[in-house]
C-alpha atoms as a PDB file:
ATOM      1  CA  UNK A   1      -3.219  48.861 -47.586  1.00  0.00           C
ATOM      2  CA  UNK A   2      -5.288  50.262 -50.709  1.00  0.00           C
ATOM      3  CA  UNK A   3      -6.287  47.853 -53.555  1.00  0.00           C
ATOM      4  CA  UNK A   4      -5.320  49.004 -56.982  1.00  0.00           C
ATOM      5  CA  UNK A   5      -6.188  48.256 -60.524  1.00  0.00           C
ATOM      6  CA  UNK A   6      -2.889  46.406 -60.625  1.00  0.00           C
ATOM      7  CA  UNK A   7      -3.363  44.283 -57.535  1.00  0.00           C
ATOM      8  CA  UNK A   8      -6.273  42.620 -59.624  1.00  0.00           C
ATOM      9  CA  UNK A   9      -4.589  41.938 -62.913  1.00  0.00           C
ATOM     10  CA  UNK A  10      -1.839  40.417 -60.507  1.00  0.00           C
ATOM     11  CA  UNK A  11      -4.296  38.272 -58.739  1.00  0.00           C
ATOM     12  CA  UNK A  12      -5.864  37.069 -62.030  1.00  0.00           C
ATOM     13  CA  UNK A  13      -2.735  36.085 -63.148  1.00  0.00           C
ATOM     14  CA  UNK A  14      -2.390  33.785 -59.665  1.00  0.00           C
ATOM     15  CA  UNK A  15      -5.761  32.268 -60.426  1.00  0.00           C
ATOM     16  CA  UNK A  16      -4.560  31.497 -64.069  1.00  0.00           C
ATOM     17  CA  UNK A  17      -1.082  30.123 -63.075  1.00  0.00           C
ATOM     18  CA  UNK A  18      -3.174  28.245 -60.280  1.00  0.00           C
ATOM     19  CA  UNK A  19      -6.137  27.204 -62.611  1.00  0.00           C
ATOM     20  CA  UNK A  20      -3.950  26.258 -65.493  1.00  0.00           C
ATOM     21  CA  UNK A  21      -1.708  23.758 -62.611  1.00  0.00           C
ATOM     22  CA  UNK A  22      -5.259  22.624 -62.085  1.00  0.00           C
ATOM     23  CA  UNK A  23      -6.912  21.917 -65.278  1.00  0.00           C
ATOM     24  CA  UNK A  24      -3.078  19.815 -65.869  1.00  0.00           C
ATOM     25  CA  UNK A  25      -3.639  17.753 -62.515  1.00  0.00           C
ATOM     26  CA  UNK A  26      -7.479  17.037 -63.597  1.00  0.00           C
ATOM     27  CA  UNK A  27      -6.420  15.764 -66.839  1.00  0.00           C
ATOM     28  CA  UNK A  28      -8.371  18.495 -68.383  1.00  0.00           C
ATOM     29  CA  UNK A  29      -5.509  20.176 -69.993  1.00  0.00           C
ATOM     30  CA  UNK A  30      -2.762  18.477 -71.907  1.00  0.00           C
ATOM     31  CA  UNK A  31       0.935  20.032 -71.350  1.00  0.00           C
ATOM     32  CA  UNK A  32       1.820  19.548 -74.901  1.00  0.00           C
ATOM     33  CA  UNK A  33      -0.825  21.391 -76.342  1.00  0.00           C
ATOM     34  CA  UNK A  34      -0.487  25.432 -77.215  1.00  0.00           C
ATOM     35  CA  UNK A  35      -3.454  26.737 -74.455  1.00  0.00           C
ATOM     36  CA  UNK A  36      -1.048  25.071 -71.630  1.00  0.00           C
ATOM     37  CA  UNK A  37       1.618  27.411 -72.670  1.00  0.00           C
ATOM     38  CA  UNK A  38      -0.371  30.228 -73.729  1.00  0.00           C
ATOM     39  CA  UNK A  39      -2.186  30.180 -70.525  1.00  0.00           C
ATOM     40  CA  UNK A  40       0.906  29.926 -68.535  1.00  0.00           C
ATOM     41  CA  UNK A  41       2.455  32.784 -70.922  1.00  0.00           C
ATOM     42  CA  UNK A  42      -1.106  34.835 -70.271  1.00  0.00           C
ATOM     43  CA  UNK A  43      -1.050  34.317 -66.473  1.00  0.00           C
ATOM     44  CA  UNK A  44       2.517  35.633 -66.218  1.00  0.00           C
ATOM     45  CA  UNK A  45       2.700  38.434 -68.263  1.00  0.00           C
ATOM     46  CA  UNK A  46      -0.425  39.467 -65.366  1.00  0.00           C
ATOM     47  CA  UNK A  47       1.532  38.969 -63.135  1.00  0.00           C
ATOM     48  CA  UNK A  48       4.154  40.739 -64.544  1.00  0.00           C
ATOM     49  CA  UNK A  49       2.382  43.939 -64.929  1.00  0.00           C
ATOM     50  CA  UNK A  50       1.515  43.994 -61.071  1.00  0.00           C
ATOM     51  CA  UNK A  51       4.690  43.652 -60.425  1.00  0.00           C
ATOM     52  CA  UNK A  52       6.028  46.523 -62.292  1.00  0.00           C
ATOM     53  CA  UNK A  53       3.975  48.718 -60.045  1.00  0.00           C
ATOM     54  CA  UNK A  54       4.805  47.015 -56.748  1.00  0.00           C
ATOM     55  CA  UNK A  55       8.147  45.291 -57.704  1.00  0.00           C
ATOM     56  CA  UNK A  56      10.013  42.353 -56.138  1.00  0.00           C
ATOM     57  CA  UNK A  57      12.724  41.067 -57.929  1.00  0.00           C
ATOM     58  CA  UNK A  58      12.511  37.458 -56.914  1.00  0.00           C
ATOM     59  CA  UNK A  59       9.130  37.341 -58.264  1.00  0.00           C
ATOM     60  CA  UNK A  60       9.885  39.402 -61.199  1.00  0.00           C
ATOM     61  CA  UNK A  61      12.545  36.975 -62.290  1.00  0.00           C
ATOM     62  CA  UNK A  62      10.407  33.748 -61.926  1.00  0.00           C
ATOM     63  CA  UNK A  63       7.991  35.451 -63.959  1.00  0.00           C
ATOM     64  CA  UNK A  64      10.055  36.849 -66.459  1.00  0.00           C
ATOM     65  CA  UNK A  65      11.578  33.418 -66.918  1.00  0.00           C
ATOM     66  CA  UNK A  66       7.939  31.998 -66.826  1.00  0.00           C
ATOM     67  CA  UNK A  67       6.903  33.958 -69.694  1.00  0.00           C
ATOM     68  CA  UNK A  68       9.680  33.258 -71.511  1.00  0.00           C
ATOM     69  CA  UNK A  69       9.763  29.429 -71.144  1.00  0.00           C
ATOM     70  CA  UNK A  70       6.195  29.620 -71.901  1.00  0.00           C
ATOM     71  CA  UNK A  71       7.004  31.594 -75.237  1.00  0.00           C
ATOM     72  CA  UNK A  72       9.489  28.635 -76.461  1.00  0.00           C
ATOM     73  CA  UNK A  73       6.980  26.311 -75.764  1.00  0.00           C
ATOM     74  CA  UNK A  74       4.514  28.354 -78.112  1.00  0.00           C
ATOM     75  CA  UNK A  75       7.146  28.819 -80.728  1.00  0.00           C
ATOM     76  CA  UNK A  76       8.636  24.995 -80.309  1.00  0.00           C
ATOM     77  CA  UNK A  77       4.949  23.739 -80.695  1.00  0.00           C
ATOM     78  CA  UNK A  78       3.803  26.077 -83.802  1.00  0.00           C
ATOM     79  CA  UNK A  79       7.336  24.738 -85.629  1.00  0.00           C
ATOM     80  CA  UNK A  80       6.634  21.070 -84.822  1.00  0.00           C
ATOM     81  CA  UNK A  81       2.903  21.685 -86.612  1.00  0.00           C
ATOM     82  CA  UNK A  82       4.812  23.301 -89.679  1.00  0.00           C
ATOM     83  CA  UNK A  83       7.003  20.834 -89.994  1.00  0.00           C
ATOM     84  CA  UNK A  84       4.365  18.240 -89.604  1.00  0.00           C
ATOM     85  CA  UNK A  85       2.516  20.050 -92.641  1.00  0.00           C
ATOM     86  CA  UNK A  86       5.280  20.359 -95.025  1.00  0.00           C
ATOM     87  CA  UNK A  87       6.288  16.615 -94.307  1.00  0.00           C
ATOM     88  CA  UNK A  88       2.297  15.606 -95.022  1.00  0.00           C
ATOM     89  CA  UNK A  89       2.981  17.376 -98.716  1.00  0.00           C
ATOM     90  CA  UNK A  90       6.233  16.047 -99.352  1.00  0.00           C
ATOM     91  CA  UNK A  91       4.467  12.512 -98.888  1.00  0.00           C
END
């Protein structure tokens, strides 16, 4: 078994899906703030890439639908903080 450029960015994406779990048990990351989901987003799309040059479908899915949950978490958050802003001006 040879170790390839993509093998790495794969495994950093582990450690980042694994670190960012982490950080959440520790209390050192809150799940309702943007680096939880951009992490998770981060760590995935790694992931992602490996798998696109060794490719399992099982894990490509969870991934896929990783990233994307991750995404609406971004997006969800970033609207909530608009709306919070044009509410504060309205006041």
């Amino acid at each position: 078994m040879s170790y390839e450029w993509h093998d790495l960015v794969g495994n950093l994406g582990v450690i980042g899906v694994l670190g960012t779990y982490l950080l959440v048990q520790m209390g050192r990351l809150d799940m309702r703030r943007p680096a939880y989901s951009g992490c998770n987003a981060l760590a995935a799309l790694l992931i992602i890439v490996s798998l696109l040059y060794d490719f399992n479908l099982s894990s490509f899915m969870i991934e896929i639908a990783w990233f994307l949950i991750s995404l609406y978490g971004l997006v969800r958050w970033r609207l909530e903080r608009r709306r919070g802003a044009h509410e504060g001006r309205a006041a």
